[in-house]
N, C-alpha and C. Protein backbone atom coordinates (compact mmCIF):
# COMPACT_ATOMS: atom_id res chain seq x y z
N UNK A 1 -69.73 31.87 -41.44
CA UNK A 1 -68.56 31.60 -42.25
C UNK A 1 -68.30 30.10 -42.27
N UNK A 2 -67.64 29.36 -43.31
CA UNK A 2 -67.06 28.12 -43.73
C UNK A 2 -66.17 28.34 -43.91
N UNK A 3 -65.69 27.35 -43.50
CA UNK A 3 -63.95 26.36 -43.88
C UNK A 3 -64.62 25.10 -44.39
N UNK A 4 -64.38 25.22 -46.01
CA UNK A 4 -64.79 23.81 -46.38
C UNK A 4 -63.34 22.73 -46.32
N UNK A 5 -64.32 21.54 -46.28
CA UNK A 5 -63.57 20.00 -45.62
C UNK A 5 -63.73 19.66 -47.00
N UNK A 6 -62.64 19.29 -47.90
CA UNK A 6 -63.24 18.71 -48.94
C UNK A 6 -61.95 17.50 -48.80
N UNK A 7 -61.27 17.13 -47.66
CA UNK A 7 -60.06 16.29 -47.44
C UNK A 7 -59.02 16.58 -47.93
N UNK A 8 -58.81 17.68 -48.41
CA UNK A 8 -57.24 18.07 -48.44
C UNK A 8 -56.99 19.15 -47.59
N UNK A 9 -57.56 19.41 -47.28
CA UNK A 9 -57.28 20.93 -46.44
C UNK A 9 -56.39 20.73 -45.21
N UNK A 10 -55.83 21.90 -44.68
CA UNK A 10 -55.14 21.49 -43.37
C UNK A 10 -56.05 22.73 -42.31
N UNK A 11 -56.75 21.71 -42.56
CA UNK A 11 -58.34 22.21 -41.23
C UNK A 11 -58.30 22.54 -39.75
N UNK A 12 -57.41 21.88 -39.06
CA UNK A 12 -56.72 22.24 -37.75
C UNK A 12 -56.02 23.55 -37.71
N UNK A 13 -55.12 23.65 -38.19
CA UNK A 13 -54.21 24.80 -37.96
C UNK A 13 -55.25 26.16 -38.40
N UNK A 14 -56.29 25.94 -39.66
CA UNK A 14 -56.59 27.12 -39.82
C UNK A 14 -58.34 27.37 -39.12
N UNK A 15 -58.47 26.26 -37.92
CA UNK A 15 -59.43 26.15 -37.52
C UNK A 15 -58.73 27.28 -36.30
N UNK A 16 -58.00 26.35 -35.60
CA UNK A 16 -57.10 27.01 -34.64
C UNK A 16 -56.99 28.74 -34.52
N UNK A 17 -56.43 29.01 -35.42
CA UNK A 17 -56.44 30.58 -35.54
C UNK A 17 -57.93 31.47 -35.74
N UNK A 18 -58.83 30.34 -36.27
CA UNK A 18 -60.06 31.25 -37.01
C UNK A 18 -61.03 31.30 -34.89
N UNK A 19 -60.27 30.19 -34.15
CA UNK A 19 -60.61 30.61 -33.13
C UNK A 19 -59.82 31.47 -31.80
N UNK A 20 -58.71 31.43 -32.13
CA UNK A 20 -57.78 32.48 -32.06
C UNK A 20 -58.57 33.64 -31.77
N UNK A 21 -59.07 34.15 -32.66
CA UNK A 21 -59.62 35.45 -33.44
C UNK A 21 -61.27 35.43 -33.00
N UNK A 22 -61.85 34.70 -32.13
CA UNK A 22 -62.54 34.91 -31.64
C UNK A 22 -63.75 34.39 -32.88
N UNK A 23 -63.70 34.15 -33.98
CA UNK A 23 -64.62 34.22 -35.35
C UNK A 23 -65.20 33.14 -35.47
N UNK A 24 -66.65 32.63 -35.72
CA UNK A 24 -68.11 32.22 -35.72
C UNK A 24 -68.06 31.47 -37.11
N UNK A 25 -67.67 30.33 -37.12
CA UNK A 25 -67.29 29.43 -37.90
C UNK A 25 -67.57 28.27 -38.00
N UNK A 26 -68.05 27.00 -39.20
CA UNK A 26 -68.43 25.83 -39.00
C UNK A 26 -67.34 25.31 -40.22
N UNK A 27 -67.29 23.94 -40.00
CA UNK A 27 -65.96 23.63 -40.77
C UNK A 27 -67.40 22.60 -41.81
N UNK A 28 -67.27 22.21 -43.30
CA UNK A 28 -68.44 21.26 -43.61
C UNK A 28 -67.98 20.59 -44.46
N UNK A 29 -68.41 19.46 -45.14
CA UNK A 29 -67.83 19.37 -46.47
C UNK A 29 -68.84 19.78 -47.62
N UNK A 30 -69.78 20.80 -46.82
CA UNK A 30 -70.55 21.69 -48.19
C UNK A 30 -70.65 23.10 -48.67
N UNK A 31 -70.47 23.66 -49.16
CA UNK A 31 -70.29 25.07 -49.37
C UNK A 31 -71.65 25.77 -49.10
N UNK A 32 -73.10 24.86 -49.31
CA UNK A 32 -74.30 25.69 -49.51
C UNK A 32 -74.53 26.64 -48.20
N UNK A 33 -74.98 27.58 -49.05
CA UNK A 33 -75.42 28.88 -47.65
C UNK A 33 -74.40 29.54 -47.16
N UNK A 34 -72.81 29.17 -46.97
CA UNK A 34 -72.28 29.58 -46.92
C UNK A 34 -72.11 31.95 -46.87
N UNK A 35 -72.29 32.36 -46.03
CA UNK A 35 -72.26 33.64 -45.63
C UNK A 35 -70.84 34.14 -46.22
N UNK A 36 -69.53 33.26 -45.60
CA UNK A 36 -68.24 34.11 -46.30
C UNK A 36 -68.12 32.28 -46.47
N UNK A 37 -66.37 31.96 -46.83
CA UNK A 37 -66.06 30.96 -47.71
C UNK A 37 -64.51 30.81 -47.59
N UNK A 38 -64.20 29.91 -46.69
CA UNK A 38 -62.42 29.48 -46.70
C UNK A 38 -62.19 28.37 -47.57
N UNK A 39 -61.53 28.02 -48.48
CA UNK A 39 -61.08 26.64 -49.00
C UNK A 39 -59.50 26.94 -48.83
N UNK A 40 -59.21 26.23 -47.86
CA UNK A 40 -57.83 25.48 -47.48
C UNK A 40 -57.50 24.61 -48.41
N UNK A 41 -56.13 24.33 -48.33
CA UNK A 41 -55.56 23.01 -49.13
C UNK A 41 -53.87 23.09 -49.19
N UNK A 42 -53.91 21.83 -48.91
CA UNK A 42 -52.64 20.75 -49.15
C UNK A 42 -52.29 19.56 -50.24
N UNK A 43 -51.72 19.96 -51.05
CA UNK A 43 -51.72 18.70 -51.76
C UNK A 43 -51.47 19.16 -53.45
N UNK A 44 -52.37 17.97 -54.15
CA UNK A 44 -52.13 18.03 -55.86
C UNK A 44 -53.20 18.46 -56.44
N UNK A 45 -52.82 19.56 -57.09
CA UNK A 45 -54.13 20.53 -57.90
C UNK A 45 -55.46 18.96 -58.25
N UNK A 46 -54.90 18.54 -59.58
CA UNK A 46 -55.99 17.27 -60.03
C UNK A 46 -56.74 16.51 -58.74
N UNK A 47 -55.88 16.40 -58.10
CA UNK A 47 -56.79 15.20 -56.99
C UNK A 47 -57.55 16.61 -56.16
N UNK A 48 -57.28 17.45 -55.64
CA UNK A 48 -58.24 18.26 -54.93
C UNK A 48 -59.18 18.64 -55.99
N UNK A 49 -59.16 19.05 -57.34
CA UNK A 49 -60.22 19.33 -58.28
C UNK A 49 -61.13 18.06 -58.40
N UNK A 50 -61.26 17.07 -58.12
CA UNK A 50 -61.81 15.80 -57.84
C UNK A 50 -62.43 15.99 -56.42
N UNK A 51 -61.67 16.02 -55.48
CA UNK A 51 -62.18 15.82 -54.42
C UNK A 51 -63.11 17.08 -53.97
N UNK A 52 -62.90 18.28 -54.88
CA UNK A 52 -64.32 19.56 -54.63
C UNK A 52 -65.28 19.24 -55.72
N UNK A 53 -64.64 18.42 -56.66
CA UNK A 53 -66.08 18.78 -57.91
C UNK A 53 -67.63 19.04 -57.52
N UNK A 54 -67.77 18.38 -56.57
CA UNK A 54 -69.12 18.07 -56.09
C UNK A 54 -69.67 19.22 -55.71
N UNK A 55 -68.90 20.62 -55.12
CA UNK A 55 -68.71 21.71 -54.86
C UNK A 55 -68.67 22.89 -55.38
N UNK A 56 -68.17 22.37 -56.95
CA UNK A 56 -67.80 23.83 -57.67
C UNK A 56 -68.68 24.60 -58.23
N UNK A 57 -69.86 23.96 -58.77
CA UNK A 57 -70.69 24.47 -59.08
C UNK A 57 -71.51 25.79 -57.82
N UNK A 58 -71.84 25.24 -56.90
CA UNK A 58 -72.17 25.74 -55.46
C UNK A 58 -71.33 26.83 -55.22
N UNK A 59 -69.54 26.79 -55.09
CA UNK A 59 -69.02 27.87 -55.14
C UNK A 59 -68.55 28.67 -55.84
N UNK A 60 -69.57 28.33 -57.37
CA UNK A 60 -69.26 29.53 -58.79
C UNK A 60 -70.29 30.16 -58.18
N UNK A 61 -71.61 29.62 -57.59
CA UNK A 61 -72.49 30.33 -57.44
C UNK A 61 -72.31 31.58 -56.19
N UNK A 62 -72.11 31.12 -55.08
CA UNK A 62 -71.46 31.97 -54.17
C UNK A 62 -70.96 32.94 -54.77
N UNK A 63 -69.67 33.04 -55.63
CA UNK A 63 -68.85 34.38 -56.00
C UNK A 63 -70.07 35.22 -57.02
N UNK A 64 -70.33 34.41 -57.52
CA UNK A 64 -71.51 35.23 -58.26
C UNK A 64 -72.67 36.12 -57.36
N UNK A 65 -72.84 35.73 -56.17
CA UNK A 65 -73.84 36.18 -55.57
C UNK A 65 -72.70 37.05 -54.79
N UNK A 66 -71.69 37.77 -54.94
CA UNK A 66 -71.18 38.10 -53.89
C UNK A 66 -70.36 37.89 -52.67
N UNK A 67 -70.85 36.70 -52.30
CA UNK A 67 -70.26 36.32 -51.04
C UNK A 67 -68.23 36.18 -50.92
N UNK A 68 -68.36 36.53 -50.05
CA UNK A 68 -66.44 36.69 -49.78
C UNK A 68 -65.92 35.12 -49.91
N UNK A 69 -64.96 35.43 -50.67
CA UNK A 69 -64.18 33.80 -50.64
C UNK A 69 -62.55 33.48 -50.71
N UNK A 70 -62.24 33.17 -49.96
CA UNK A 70 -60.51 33.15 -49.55
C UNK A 70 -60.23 32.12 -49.87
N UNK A 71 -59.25 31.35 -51.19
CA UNK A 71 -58.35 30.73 -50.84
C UNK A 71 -57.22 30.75 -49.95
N UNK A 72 -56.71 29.59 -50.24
CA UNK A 72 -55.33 29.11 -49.14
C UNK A 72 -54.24 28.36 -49.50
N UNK A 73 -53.18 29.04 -50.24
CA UNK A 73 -52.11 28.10 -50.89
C UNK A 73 -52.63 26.87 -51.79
N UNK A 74 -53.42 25.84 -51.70
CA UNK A 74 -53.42 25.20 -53.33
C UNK A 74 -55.15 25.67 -53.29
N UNK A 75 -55.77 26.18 -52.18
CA UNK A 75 -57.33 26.58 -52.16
C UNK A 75 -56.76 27.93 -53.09
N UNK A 76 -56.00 28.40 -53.01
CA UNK A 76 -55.72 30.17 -53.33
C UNK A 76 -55.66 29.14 -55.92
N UNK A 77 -54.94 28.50 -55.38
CA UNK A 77 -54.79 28.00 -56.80
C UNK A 77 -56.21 26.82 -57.55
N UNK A 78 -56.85 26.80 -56.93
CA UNK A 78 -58.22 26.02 -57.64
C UNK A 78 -59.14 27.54 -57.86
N UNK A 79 -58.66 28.23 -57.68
CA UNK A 79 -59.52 29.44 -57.76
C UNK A 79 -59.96 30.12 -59.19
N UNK A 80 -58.13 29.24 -60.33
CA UNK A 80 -57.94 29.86 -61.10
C UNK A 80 -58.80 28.58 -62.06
N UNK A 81 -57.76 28.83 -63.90
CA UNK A 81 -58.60 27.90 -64.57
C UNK A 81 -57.95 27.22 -65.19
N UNK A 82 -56.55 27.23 -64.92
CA UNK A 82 -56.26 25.82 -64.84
C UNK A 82 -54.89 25.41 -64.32
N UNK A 83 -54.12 23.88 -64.44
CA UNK A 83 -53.26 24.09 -63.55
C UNK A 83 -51.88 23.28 -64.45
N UNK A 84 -50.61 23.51 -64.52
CA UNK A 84 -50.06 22.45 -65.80
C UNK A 84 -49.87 21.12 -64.74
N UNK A 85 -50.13 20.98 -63.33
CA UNK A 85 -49.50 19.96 -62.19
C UNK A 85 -51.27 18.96 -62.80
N UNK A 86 -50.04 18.06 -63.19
CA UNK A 86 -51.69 16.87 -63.84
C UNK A 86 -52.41 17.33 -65.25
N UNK A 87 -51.39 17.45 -66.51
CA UNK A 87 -52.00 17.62 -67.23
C UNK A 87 -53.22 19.11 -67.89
N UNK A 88 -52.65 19.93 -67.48
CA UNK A 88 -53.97 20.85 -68.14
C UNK A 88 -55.06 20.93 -67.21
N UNK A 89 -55.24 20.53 -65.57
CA UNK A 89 -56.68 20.22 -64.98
C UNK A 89 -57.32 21.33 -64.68
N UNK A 90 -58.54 21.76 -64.94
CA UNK A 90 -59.08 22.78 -65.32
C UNK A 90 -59.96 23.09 -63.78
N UNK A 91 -59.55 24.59 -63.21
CA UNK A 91 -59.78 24.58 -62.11
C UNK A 91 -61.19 25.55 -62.01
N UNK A 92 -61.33 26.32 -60.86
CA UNK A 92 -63.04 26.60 -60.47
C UNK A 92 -63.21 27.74 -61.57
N UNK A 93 -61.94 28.22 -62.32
CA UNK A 93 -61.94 29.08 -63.09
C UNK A 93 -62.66 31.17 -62.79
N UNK A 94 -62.60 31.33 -61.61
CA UNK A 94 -63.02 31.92 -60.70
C UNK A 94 -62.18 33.35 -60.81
N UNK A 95 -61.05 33.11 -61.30
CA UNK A 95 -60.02 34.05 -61.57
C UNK A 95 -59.41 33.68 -62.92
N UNK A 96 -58.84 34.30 -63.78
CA UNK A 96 -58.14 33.99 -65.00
C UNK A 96 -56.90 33.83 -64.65
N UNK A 97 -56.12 32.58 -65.30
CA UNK A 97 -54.84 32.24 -64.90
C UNK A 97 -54.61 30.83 -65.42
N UNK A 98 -53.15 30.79 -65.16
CA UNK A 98 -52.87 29.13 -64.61
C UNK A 98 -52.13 29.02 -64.03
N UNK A 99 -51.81 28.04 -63.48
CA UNK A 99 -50.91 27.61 -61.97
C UNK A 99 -49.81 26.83 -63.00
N UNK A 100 -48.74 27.23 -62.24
CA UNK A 100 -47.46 26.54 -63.24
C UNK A 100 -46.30 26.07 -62.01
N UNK A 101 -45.80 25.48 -62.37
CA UNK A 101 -44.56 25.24 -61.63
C UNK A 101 -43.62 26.13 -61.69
N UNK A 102 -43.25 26.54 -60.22
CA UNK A 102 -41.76 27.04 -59.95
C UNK A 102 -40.51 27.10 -60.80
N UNK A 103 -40.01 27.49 -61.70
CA UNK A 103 -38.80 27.13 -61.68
C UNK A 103 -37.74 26.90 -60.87
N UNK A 104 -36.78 26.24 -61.12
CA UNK A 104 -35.51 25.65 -60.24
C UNK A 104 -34.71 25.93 -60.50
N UNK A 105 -34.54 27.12 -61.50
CA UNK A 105 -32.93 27.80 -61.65
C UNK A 105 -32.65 28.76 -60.25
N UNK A 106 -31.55 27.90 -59.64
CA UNK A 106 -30.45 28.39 -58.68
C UNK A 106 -31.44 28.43 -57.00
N UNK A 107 -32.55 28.36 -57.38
CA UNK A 107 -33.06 28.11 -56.02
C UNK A 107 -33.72 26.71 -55.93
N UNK A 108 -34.33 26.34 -54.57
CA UNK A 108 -35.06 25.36 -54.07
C UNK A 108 -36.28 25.16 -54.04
N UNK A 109 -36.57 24.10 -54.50
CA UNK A 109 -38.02 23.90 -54.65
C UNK A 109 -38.44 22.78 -54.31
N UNK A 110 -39.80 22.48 -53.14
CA UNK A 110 -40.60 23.53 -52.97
C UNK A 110 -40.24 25.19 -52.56
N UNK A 111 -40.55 25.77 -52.49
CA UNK A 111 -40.35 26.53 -51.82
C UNK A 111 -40.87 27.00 -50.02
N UNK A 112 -40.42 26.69 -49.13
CA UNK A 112 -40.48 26.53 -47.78
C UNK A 112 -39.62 26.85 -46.64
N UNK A 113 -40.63 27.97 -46.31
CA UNK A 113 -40.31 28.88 -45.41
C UNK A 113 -40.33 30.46 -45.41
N UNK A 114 -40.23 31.33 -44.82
CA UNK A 114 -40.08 32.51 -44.98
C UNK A 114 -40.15 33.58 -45.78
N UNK A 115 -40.81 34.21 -46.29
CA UNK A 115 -40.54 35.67 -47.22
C UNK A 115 -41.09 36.73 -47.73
N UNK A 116 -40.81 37.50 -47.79
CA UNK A 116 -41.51 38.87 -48.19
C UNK A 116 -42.63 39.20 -49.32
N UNK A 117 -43.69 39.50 -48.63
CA UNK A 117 -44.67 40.16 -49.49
C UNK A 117 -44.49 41.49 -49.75
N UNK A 118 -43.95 41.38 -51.19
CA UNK A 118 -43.81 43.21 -51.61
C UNK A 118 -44.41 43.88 -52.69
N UNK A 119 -45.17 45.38 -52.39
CA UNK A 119 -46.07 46.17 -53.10
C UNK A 119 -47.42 45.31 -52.74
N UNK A 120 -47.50 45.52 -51.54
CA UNK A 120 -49.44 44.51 -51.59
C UNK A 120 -50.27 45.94 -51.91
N UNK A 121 -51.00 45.86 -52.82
CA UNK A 121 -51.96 46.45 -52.82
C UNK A 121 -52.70 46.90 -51.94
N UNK A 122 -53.19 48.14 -51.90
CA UNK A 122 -54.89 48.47 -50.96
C UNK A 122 -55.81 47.62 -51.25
N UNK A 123 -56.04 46.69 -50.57
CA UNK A 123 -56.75 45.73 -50.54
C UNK A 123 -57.56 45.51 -48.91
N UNK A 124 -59.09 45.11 -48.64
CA UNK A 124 -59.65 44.77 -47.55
C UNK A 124 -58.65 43.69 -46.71
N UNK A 125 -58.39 42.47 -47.76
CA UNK A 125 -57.66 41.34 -46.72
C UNK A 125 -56.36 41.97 -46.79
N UNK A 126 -55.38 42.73 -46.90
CA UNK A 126 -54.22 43.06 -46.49
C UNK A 126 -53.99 44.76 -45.59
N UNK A 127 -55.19 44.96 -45.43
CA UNK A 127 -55.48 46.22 -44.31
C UNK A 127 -54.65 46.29 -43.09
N UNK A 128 -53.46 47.12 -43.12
CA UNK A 128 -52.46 46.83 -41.90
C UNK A 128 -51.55 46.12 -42.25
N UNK A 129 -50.97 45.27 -42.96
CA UNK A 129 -50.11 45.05 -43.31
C UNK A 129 -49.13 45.76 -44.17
N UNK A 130 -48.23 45.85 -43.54
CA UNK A 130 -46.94 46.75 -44.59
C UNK A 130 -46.02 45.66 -45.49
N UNK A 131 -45.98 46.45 -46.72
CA UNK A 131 -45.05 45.72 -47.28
C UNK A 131 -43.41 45.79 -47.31
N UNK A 132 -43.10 44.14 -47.34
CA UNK A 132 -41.83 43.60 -46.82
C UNK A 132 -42.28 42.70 -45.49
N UNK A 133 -44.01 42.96 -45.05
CA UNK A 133 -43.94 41.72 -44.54
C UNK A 133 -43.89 40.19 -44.51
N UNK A 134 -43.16 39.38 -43.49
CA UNK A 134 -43.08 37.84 -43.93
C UNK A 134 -44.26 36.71 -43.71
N UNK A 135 -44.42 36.12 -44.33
CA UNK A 135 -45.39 34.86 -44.34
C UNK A 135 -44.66 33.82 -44.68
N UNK A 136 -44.86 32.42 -44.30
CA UNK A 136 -44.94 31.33 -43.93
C UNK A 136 -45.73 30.75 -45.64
N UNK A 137 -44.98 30.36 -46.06
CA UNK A 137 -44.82 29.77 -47.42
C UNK A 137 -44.31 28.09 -47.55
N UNK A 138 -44.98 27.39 -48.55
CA UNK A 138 -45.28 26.08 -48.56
C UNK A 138 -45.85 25.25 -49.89
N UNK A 139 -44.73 25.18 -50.92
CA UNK A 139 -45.35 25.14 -52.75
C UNK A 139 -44.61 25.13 -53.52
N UNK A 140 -44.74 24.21 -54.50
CA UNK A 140 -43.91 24.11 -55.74
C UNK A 140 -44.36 25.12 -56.96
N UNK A 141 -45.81 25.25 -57.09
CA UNK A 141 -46.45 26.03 -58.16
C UNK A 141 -46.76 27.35 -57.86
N UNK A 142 -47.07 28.15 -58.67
CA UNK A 142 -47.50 29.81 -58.16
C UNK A 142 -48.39 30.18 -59.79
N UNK A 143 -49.49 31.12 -59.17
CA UNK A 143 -50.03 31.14 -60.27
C UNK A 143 -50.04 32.36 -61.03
N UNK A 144 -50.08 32.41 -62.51
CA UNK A 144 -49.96 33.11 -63.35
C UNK A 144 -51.11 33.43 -63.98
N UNK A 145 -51.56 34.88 -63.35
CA UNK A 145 -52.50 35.96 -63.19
C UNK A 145 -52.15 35.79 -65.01
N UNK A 146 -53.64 35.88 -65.34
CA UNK A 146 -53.66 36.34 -67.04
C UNK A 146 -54.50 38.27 -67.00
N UNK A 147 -54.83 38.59 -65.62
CA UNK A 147 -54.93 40.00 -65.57
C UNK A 147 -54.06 40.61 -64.70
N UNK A 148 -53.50 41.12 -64.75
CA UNK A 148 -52.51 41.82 -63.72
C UNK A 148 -52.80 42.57 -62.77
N UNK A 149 -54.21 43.06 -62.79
CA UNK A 149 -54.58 43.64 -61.45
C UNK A 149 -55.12 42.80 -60.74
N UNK A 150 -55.07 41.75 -60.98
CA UNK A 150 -55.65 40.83 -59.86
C UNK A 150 -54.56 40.47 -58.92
N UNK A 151 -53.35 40.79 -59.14
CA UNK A 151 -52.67 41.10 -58.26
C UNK A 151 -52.57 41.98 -57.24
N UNK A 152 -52.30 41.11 -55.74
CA UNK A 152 -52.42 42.43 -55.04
C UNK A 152 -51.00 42.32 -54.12
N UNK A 153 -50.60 41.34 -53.86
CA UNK A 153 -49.24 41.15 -53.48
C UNK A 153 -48.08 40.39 -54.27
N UNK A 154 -46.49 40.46 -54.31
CA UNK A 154 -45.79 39.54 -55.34
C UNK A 154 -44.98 39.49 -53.83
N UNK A 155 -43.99 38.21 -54.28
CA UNK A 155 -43.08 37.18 -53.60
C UNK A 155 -42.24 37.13 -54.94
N UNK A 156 -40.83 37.05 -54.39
CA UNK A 156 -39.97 36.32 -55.36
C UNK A 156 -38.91 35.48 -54.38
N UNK A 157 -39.09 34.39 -55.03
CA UNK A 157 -38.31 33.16 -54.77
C UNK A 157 -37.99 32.55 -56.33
N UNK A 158 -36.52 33.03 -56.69
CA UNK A 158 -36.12 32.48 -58.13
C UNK A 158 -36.76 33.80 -59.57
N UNK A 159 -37.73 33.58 -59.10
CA UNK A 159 -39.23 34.49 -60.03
C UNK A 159 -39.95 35.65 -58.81
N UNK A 160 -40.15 36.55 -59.76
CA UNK A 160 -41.76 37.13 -58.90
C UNK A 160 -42.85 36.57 -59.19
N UNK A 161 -43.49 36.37 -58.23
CA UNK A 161 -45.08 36.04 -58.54
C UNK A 161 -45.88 36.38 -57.85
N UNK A 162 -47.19 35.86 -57.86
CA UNK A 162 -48.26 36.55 -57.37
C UNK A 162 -48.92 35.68 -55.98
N UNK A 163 -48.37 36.44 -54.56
CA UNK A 163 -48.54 35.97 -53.30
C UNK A 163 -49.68 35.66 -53.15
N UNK A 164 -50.75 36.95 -52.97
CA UNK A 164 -51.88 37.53 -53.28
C UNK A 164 -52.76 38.27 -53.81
N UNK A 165 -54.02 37.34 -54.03
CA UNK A 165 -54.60 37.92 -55.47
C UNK A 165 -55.94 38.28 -54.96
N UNK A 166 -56.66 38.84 -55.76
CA UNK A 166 -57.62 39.46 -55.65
C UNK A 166 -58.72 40.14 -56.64
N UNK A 167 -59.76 40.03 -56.81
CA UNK A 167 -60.64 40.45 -57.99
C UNK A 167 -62.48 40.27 -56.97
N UNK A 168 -62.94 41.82 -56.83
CA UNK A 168 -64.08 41.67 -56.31
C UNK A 168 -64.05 41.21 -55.12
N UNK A 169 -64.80 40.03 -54.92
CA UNK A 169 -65.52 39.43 -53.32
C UNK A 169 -64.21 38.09 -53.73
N UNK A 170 -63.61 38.08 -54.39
CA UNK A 170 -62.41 36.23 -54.31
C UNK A 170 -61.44 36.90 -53.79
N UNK A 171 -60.38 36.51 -52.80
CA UNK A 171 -59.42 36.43 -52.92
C UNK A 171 -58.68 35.32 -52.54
N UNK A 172 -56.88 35.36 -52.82
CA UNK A 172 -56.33 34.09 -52.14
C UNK A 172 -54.99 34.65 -52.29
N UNK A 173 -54.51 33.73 -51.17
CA UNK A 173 -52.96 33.80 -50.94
C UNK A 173 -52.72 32.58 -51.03
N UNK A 174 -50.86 32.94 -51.54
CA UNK A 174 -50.20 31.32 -51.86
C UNK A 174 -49.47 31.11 -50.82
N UNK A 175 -49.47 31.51 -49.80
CA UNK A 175 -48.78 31.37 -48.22
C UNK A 175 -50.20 31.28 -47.40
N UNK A 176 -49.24 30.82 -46.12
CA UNK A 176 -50.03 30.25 -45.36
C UNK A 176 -50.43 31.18 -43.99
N UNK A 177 -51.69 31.92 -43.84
CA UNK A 177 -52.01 32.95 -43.51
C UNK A 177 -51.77 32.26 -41.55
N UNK A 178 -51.92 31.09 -41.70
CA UNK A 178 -52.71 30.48 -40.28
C UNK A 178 -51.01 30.25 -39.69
N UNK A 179 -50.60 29.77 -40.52
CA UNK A 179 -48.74 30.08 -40.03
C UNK A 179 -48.07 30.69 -39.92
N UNK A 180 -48.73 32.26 -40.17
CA UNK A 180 -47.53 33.01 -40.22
C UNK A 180 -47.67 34.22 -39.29
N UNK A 181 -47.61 33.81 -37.93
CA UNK A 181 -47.88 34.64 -37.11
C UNK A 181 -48.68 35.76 -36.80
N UNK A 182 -48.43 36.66 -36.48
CA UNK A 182 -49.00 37.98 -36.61
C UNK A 182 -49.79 38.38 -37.80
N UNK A 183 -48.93 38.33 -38.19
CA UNK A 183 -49.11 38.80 -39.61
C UNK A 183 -50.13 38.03 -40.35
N UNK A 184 -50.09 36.74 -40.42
CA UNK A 184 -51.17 35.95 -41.00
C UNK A 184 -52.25 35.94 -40.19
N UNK A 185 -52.18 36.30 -38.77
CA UNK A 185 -53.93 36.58 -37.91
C UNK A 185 -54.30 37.62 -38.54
N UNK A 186 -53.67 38.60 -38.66
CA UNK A 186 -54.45 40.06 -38.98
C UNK A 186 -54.64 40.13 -40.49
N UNK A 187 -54.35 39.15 -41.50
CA UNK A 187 -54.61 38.86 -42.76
C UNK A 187 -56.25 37.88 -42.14
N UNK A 188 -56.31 37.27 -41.72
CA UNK A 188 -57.14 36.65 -41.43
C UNK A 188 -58.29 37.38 -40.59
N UNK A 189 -57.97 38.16 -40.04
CA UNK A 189 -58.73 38.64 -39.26
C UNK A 189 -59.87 39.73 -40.46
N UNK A 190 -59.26 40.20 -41.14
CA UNK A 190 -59.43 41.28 -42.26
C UNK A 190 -60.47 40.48 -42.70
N UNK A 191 -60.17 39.03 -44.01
CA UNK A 191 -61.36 38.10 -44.05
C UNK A 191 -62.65 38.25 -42.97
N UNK A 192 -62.42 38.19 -41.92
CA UNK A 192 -63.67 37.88 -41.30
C UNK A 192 -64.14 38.91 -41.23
N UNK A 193 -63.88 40.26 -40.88
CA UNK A 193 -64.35 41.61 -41.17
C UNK A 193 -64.86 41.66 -42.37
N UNK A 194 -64.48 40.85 -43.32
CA UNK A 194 -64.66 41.67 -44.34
C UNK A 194 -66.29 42.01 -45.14
């Protein structure tokens, strides 16, 4: 398994847990060969679509061949195909969608801290988890599934949207699996099983 380094990621914390969990892991800044596939991230859609380009090709190929691949809050959003944060920037296109900004009627944004994942789907990475459980959330944008079953969990903060998604061997969450206790090990743990 990989945790790709492509410099935005927050590589510690989700290194931390992936050893937590006992799980057989190299952190790189290359995707090739790659067996399963973490892309972490912190930061601005455009500048991380820059800082993987070198990559994307490599990890269209991966999903194509199968291999399991987890985003991670803005990793969970390069997944899709495109983003309005920077213009229109057109992401790994991996899932159909676009990433939009939050609205700010009557709530706070980013959005940070605490809240419920409700109706998660039967899904491999959410195996054991009940819904109404909390995760550890961290984001201004959320992305807008253009298929609706690629939904497998919603959050509402202001809006519902789509926590966690899912289609085949991709998935991603817009919370932060490595922060959120319990609950985010055994989301994580599921990945590595999977």
């Amino acid at each position: 398994m990989t945790v790709l380094d492509y410099g935005m990621g927050n590589l510690g914390s989700v290194s931390r847990a992936l050893q937590h969990l006992g799980a057989v892991f190299t952190v790189s800044d290359s995707a090739a060969g790659a067996s399963k596939l973490i892309i972490p991230g912190v930061g601005a859609f455009a500048a991380a679509m820059e800082a993987i380009r070198s990559q994307a090709e490599t990890i269209r190929a991966l999903a194509s061949d199968g291999v399991p691949i987890l985003g991670i809050c803005l990793g969970q959003q390069l997944l899709f195909d495109e983003s309005e944060e920077g213009s229109l920037t057109p992401g790994l296109g991996l899932l159909r969608g676009r990433v939009r900004y939050l609205p700010t009627d009557g709530v706070k944004v980013p959005h940070i801290g605490w809240n419920a994942l409700t109706s998660p789907r039967a899904i491999a990475l959410l195996n054991g988890i009940p819904s109404e459980s909390e995760v550890y959330f961290v984001h201004s944008l959320y992305t807008d599934c253009a298929d609706a079953e690629d939904i497998a969990a919603e959050t509402t903060h202001g809006i519902s949207f789509p926590s966690a998604v899912q289609r085949g061997n991709i998935w991603g969450v817009q919370f932060h699996p490595e922060k959120s206790g319990d609950i985010g090990l055994q989301i994580l743990e599921n990945f590595v099983r999977c």
